[in-house]
Protein backbone atom coordinates (compact mmCIF):
# COMPACT_ATOMS: atom_id res chain seq x y z
CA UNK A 1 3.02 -17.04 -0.69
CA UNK A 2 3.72 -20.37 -2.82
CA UNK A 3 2.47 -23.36 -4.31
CA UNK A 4 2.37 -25.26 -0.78
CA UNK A 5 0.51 -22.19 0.40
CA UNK A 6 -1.79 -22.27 -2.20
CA UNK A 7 -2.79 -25.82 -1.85
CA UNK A 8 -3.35 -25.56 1.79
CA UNK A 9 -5.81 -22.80 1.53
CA UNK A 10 -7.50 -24.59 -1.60
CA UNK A 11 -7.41 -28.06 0.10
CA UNK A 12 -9.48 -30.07 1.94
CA UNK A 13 -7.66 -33.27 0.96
CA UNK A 14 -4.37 -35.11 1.86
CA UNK A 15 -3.43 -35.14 -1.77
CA UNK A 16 -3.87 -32.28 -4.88
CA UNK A 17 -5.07 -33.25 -7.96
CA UNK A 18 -2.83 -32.45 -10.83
CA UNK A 19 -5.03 -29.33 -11.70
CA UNK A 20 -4.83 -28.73 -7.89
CA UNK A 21 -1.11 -28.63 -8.52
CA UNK A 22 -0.96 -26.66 -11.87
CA UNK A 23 -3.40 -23.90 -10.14
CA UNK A 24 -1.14 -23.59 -7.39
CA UNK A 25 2.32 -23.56 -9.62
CA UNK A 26 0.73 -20.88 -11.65
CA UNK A 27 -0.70 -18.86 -8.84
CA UNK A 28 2.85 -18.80 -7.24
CA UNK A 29 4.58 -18.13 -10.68
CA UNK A 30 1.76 -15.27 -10.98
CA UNK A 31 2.65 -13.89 -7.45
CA UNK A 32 6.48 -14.32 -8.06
CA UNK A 33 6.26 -11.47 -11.43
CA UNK A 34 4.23 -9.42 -9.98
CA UNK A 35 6.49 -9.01 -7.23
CA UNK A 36 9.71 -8.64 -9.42
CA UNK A 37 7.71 -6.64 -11.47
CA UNK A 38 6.92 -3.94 -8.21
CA UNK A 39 10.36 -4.21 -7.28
CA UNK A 40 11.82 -3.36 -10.92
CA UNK A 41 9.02 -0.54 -10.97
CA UNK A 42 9.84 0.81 -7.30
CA UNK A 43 13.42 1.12 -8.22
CA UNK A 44 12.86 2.74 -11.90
CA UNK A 45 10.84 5.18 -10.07
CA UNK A 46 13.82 6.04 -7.98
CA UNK A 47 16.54 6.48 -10.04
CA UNK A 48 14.79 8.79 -12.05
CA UNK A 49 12.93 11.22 -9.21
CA UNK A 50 9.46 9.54 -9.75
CA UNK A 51 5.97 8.91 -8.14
CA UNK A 52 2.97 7.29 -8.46
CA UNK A 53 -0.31 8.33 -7.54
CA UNK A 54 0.30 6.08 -3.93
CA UNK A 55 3.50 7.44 -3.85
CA UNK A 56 1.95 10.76 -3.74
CA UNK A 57 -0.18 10.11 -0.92
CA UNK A 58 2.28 8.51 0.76
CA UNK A 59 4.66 11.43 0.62
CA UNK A 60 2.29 14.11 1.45
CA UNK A 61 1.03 11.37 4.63
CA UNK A 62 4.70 11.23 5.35
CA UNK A 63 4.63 15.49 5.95
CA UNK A 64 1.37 15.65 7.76
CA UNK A 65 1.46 12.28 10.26
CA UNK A 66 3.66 14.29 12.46
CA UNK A 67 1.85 17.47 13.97
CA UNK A 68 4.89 19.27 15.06
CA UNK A 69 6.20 19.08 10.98
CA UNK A 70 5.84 22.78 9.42
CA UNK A 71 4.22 21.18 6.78
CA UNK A 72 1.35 19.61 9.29
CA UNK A 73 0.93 22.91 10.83
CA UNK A 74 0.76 25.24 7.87
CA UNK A 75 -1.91 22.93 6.58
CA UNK A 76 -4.00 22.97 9.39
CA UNK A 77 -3.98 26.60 9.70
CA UNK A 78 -5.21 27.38 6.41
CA UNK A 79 -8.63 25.63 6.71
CA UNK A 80 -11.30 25.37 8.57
CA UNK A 81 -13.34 22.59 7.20
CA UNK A 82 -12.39 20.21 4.27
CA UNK A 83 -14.87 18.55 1.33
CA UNK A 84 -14.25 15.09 0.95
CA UNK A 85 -16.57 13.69 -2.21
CA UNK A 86 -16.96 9.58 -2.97
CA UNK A 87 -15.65 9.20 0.61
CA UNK A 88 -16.27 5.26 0.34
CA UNK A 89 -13.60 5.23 -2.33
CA UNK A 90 -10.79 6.59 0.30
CA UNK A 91 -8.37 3.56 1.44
CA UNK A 92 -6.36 3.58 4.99
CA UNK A 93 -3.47 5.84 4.05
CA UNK A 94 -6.46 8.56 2.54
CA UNK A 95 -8.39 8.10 5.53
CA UNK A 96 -5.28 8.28 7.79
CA UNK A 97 -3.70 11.95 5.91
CA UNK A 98 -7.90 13.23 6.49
CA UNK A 99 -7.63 12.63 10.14
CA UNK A 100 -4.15 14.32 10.44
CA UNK A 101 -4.82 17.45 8.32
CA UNK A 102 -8.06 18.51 10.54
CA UNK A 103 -6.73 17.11 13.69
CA UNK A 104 -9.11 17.49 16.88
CA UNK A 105 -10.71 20.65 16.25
CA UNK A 106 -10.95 20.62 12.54
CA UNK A 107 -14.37 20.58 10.59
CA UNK A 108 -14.74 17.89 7.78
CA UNK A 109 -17.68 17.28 5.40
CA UNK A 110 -17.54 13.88 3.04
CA UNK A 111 -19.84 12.89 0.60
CA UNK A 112 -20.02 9.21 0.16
CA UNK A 113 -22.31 6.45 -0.69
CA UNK A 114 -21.79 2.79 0.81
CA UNK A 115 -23.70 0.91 -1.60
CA UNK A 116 -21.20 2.59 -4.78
CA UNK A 117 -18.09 1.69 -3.95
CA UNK A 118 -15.79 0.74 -7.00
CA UNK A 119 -12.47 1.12 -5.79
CA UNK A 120 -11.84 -2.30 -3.73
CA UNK A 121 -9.00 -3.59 -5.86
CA UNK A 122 -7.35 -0.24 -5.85
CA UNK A 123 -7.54 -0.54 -1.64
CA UNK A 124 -10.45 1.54 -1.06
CA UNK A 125 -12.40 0.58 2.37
CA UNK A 126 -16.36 1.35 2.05
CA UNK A 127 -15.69 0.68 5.95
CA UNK A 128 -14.37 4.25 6.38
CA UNK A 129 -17.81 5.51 5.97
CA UNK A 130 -18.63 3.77 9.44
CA UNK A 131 -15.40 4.35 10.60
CA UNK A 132 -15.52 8.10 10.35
CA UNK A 133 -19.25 7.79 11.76
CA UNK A 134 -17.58 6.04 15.08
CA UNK A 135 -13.89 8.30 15.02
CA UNK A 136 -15.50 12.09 14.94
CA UNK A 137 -17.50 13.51 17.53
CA UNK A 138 -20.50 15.35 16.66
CA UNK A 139 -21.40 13.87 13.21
CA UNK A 140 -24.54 14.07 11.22
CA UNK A 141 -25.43 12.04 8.84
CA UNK A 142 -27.84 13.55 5.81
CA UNK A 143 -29.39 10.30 3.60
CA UNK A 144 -29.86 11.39 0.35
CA UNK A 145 -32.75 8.91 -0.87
CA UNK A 146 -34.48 10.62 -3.17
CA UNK A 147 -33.59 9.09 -7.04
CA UNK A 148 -34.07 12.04 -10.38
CA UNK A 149 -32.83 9.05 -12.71
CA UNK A 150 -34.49 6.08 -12.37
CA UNK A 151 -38.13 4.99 -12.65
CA UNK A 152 -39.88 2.91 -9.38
CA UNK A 153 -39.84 -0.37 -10.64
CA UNK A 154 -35.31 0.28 -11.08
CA UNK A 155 -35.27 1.43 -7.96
CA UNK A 156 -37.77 -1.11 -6.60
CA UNK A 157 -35.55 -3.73 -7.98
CA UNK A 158 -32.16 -2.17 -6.67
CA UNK A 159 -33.86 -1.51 -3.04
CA UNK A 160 -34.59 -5.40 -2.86
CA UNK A 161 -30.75 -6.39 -4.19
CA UNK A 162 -29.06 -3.54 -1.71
CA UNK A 163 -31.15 -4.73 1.65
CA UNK A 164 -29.20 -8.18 1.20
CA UNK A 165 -26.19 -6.47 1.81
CA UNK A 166 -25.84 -6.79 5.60
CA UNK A 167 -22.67 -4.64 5.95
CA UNK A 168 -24.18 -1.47 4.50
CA UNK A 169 -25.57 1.78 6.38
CA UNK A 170 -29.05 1.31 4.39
CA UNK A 171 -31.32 3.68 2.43
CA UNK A 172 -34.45 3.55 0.95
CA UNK A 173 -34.38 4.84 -2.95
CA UNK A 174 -37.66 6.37 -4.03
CA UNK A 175 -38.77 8.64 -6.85
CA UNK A 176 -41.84 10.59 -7.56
């Protein structure tokens, strides 16, 4: 991703303006240290043993995405059913190590709301809410509409902002 790239996407015109041009040299200047910076960071992180919290993931992932590992099978074994809570803040690789550690017969139960998720720039997928919904046989969904926090007129007001939101699962928040 560059300047050229930039301008193209941001372009409907033959030329760029100079602030055209200045957005897209600073974008791609932007881009440019952050990679350097991962790749400085990725190899710091090597030399000296360590992980991140993705790195983590990744490296239990790595030991589970293969059934036949040990380490796949041991897990398995020693549960029947896993908790997942704020399910809509998983991301792919999350996701991905959930559907390896309870395989085809396993049991899982997650806890999630659509309409919170806060995790986006961090790679979370609300989506995986749905997704699970259409991946596992035999789920049920429980709504949990009922608010203990908020007076009608909130919730009211949050019901009419939330129902805009075609891509959500929908609820209806009420309180007595």
């Amino acid at each position: 991703f560059g300047a050229l790239d930039y301008l193209n996407a941001h372009s409907a015109v033959e030329y760029a303006t100079t602030d055209q041009i200045g957005r897209a040299l600073a974008c791609a200047w932007v881009f440019e240290l952050a990679t350097e910076f991962q790749h400085l960071q990725d190899q710091a992180q090597r030399q000296q043993g360590l992980v991140d919290y993705n790195g983590m993931i990744d490296l239990v992932y790595q030991g589970v995405a293969q059934p036949q590992t040990e380490l796949a099978q041991a897990l398995r074994q020693r549960w029947d059913a896993l908790l997942v809570d704020e399910f809509q803040d998983t991301n792919n690789l999350q996701y991905a190590w959930l559907k390896q550690l309870i395989g085809h017969t396993g049991c899982a139960f997650v806890v999630g709301d659509d309409d919170q998720s806060i995790y986006g720039w961090r790679g979370a997928k609300v989506g995986n809410v749905r997704r699970f919904q259409k991946e596992f046989s035999n789920v049920r969904l429980i709504r949990l509409e009922q608010n203990y926090r908020s007076t009608k007129t909130i919730l009211a007001a949050a019901n009419a902002l939330i129902k805009k939101n075609d891509s959500r699962m929908g609820k209806n928040l009420w309180t007595q």
